[in-house]
Protein backbone atom coordinates (compact mmCIF):
# COMPACT_ATOMS: atom_id res chain seq x y z
CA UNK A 1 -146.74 32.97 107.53
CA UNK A 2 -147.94 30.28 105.28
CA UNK A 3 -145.71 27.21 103.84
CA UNK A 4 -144.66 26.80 100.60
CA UNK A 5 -146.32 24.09 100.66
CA UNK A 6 -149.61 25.53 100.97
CA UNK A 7 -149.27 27.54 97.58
CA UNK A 8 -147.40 24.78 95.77
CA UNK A 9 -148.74 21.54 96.96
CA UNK A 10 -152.87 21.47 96.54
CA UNK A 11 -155.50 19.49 95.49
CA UNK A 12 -155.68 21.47 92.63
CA UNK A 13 -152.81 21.37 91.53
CA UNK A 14 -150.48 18.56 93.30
CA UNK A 15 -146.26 18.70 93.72
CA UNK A 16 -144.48 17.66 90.54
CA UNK A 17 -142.33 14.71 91.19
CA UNK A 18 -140.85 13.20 88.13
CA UNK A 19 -138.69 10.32 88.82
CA UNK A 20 -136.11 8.45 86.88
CA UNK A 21 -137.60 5.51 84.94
CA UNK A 22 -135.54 2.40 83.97
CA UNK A 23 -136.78 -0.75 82.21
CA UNK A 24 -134.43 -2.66 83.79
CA UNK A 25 -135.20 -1.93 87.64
CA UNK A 26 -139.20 -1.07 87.12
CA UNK A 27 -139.80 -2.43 91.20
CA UNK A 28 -137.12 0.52 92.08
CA UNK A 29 -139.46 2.64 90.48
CA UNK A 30 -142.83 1.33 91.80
CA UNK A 31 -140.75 1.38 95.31
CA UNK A 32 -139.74 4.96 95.49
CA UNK A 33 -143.32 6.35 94.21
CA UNK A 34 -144.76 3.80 96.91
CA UNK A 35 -142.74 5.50 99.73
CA UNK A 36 -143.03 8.86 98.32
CA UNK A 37 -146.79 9.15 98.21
CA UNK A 38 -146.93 6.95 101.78
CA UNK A 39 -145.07 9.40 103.58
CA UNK A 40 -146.05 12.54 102.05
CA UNK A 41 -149.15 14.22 103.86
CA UNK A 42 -149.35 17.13 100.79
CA UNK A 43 -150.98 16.24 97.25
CA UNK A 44 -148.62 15.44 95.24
CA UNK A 45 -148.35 13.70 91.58
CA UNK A 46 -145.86 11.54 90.52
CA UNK A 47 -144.63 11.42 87.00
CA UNK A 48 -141.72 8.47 85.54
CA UNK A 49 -140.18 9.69 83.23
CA UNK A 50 -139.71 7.18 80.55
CA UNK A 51 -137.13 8.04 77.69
CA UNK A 52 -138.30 5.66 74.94
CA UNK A 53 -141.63 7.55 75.47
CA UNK A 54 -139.88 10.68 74.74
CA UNK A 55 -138.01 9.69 72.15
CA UNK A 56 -141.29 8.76 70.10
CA UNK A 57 -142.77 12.16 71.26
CA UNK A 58 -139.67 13.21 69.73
CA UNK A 59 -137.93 15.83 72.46
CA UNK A 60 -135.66 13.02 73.27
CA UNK A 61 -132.93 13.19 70.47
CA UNK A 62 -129.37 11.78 72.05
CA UNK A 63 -127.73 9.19 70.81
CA UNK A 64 -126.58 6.30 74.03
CA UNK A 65 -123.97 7.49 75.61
CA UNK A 66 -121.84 4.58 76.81
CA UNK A 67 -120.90 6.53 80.23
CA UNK A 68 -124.41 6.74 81.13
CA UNK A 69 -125.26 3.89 83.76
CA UNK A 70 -129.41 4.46 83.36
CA UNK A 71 -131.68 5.51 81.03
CA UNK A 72 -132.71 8.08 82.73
CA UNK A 73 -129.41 9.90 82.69
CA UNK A 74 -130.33 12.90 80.50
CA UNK A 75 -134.28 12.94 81.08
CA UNK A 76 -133.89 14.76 84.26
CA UNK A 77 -132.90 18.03 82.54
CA UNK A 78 -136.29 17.92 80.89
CA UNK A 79 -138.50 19.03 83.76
CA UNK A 80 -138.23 22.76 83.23
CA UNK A 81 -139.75 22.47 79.39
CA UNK A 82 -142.01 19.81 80.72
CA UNK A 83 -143.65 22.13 83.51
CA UNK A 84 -143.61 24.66 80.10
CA UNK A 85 -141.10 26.99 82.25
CA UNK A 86 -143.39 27.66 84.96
CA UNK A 87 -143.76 26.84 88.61
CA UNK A 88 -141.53 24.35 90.91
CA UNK A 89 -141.00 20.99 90.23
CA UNK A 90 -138.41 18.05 91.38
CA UNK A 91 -136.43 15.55 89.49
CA UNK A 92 -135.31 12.39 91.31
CA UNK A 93 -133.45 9.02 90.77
CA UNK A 94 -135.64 5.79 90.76
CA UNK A 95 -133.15 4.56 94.02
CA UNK A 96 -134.59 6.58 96.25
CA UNK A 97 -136.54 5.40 99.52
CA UNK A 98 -138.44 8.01 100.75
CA UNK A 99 -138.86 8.01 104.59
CA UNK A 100 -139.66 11.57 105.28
CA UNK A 101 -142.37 13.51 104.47
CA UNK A 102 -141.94 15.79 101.26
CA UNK A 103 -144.08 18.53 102.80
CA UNK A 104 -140.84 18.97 104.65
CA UNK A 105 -138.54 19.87 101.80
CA UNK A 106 -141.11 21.92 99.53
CA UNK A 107 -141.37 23.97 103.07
CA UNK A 108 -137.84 25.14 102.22
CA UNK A 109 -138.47 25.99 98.52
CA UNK A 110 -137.17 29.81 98.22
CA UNK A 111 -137.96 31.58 94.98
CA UNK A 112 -134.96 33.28 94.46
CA UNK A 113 -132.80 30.29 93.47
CA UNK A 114 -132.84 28.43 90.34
CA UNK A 115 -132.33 25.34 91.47
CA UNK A 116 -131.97 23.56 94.90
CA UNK A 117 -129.95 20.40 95.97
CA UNK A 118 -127.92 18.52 98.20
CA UNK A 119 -124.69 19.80 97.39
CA UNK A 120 -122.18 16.48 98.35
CA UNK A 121 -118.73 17.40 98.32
CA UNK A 122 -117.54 13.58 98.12
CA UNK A 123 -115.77 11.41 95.95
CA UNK A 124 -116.40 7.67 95.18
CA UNK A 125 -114.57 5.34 96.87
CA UNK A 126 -115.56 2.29 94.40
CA UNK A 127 -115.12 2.23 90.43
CA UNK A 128 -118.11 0.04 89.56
CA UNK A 129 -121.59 0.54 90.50
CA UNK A 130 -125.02 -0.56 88.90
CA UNK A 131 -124.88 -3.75 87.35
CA UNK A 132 -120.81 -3.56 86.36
CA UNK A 133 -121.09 -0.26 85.10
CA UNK A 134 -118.03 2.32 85.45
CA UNK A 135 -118.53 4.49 88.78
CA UNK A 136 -117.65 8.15 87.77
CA UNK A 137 -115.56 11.03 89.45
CA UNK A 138 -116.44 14.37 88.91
CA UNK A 139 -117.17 18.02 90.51
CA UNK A 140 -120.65 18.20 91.75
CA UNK A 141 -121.54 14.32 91.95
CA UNK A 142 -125.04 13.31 92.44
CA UNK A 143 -125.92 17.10 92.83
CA UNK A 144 -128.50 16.53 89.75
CA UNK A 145 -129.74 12.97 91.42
CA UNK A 146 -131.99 15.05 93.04
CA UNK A 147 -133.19 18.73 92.06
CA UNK A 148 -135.98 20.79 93.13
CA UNK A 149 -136.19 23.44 89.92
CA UNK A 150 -137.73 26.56 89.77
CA UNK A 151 -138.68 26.30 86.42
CA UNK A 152 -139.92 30.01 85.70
CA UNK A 153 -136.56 31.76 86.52
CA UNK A 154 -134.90 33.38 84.20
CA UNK A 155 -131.32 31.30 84.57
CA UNK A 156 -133.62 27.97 83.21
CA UNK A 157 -135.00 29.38 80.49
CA UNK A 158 -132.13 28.02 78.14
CA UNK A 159 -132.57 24.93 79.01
CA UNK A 160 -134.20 24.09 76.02
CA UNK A 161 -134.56 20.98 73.43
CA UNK A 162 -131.22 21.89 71.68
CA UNK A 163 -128.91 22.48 74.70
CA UNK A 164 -130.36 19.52 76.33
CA UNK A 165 -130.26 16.99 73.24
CA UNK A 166 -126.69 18.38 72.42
CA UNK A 167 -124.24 19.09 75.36
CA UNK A 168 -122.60 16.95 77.28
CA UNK A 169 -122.72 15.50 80.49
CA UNK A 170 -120.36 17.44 82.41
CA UNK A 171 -121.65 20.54 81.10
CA UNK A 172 -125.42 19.63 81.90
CA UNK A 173 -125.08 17.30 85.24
CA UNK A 174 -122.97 20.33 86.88
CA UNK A 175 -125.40 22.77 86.14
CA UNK A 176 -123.11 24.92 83.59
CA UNK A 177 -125.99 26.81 82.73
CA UNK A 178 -126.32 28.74 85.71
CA UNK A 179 -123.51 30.95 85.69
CA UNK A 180 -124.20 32.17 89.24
CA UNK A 181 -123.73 29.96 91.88
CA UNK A 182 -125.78 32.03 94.14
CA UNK A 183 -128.64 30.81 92.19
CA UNK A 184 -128.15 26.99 93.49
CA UNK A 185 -129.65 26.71 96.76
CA UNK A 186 -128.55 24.13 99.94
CA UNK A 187 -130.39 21.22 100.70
CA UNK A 188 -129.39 18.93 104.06
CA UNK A 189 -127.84 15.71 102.70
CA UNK A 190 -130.72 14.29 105.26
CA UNK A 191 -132.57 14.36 101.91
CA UNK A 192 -129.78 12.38 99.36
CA UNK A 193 -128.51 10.38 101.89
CA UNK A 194 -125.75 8.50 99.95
CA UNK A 195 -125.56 4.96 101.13
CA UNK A 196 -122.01 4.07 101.17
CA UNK A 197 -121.06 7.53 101.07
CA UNK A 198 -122.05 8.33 104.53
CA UNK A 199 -122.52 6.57 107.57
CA UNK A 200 -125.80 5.52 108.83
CA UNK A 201 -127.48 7.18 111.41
CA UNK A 202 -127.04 6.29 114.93
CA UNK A 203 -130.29 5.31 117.18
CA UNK A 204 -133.77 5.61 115.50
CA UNK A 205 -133.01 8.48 113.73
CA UNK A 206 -133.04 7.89 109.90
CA UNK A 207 -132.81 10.06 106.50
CA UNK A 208 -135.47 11.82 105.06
CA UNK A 209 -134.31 10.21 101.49
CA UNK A 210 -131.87 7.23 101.09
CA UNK A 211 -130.35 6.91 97.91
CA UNK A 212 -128.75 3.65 97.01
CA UNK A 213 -126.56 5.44 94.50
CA UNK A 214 -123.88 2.37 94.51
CA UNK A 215 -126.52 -0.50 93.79
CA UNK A 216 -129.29 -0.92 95.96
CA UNK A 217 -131.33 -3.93 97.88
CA UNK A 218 -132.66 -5.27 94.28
CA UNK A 219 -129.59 -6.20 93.56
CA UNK A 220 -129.14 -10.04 94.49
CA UNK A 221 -125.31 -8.42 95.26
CA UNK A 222 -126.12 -5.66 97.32
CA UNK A 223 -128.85 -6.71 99.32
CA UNK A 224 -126.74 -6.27 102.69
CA UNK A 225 -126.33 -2.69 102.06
CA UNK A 226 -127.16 -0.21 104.52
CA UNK A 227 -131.07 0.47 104.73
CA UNK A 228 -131.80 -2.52 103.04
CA UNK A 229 -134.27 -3.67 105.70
CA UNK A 230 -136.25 -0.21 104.88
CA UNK A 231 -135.82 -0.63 101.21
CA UNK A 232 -137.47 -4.78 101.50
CA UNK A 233 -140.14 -3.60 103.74
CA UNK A 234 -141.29 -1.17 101.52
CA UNK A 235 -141.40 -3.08 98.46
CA UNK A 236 -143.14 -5.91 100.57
CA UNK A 237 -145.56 -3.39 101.44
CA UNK A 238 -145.99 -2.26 97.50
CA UNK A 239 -146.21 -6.20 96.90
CA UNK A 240 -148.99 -6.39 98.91
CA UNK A 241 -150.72 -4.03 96.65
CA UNK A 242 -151.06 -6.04 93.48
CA UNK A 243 -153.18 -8.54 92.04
CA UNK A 244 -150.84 -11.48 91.69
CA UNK A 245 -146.77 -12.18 92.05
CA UNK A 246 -144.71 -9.44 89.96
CA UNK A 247 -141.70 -10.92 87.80
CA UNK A 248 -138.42 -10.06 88.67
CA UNK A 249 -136.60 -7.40 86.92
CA UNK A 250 -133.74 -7.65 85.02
CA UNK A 251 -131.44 -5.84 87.58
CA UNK A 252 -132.93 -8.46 90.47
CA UNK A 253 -131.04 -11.02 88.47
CA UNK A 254 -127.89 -9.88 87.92
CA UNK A 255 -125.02 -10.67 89.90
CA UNK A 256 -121.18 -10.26 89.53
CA UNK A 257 -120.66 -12.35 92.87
CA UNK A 258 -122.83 -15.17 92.20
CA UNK A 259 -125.54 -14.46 94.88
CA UNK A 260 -128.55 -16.10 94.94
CA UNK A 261 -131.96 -14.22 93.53
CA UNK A 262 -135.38 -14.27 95.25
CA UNK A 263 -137.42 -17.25 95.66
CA UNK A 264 -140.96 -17.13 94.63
CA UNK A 265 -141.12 -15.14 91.37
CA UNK A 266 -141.66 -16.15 87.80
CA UNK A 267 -138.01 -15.60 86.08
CA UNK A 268 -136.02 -15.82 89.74
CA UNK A 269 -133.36 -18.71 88.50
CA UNK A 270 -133.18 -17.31 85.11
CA UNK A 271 -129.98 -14.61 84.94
CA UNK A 272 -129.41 -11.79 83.30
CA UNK A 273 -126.19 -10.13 81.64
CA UNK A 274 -125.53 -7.04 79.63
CA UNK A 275 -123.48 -9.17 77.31
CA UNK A 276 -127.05 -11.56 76.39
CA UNK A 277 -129.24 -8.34 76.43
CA UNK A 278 -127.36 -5.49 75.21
């Protein structure tokens, strides 16, 4: 019997990944496609998605919503018109490190759900996350941090322009759209590992995915967090790749705590605060 992977990941026609995009934390970015695409050993394309580009293509229509803590938030509920309604594609959060191979979890696509996910069934046990931003309680957290959508069935074809650019949150991050929750499949958590949310592995063994949903490694505060040694390696790795020094990103110089930023880039003693930049 042949993968899914073999009919959905080709030369061709590579694996979808669109990934959350946010000017403030472009290295998170550049770090999760750089571990994606290391580890994966299927063809596979990844695509940021960038919402002031699709505001000036005009499908992007929201106004800011003052809960959202990226601004990504709402993009990910794009990817079904953006694959025009056909095929399999995933959404992800830019604060992913990807450690396992994707092959993996395309191999357990199965066409008759609408959607599949890590469904966590855990609540926060912090209320700020993200550069001071309010850390959120509500049913099916992080479920929509990372989605594999089946774009052609029938329970996604509402998800057009106007339901996307109009409801809110709740209704769209829970998946209110899909009245059947048959239609969601199960993904191991091995694959949103929430770090924070669940302990780390014991031995060698390590997720498949680590997301670094409460503030990750870049984060001058947070750079003890679990995984972070992964997280630094990689983005060493992706360093190593360009031309000359990157700057630091906004996010790599903000701190609530007062910790020190890197050494070594253009911009690393100059801070950064929502009240300046906002």
């Amino acid at each position: 019997m042949a993968n899914k992977s073999d009919e959905l990941a080709t030369k061709e026609m590579p694996f979808r990944c669109y990934v959350g995009y946010d000017s403030h934390e472009d290295i998170t970015f550049e770090v999760a496609k750089y571990s994606m695409e290391k580890h994966s050993s299927v063809p596979i394309q990844v695509i940021p998605l960038k919402r002031e580009e699709m505001r000036k293509q005009g499908i992007y229509t929201r106004t800011q919503d003052p809960k959202q803590s990226t601004e990504f938030t709402y993009c990910r509920f794009f990817v079904p018109y953006l694959q025009n309604y056909k095929g399999w594609a995933m959404f992800v959060d830019d604060d992913f490190l990807w450690l396992g191979d994707i092959k993996e979890l395309i191999d357990q696509i199965d066409d008759k759900y609408a959607i599949m996910c890590v469904q966590h069934d855990y609540k926060p046990t912090v209320d700020v996350k993200l550069a001071g931003k309010a850390q959120e309680a509500y049913p099916r957290k992080n479920w929509s941090s990372m989605v594999l959508y089946n774009c052609g069935h029938p329970a996604n074809q509402g998800v057009n322009l106007s339901m996307i650019n109009s409801q809110p949150g709740s209704f769209l991050h829970r998946f209110s759209w899909i009245t059947d929750d048959s239609l969601i499949g199960k993904i191991d958590y091995e694959w949103n590992f929430l770090v924070e949310w669940y302990k780390p592995y014991e031995g060698e063994r390590k997720p498949k995915a680590i997301h670094y949903t409460e503030g990750g490694p870049w984060f001058p505060d947070y750079r003890e967090t679990d995984y972070a040694k992964e997280w630094f390696d990689h983005m060493k790795e992706y360093e190593a790749t360009l031309p000359k020094p990157r700057l630091l990103c906004p996010f790599e110089r903000f701190t609530c705590k007062g910790t020190k930023f890197l050494e070594g880039y253009a911009n690393s003693d100059d801070p950064w605060t929502w009240v300046d930049h906002e």
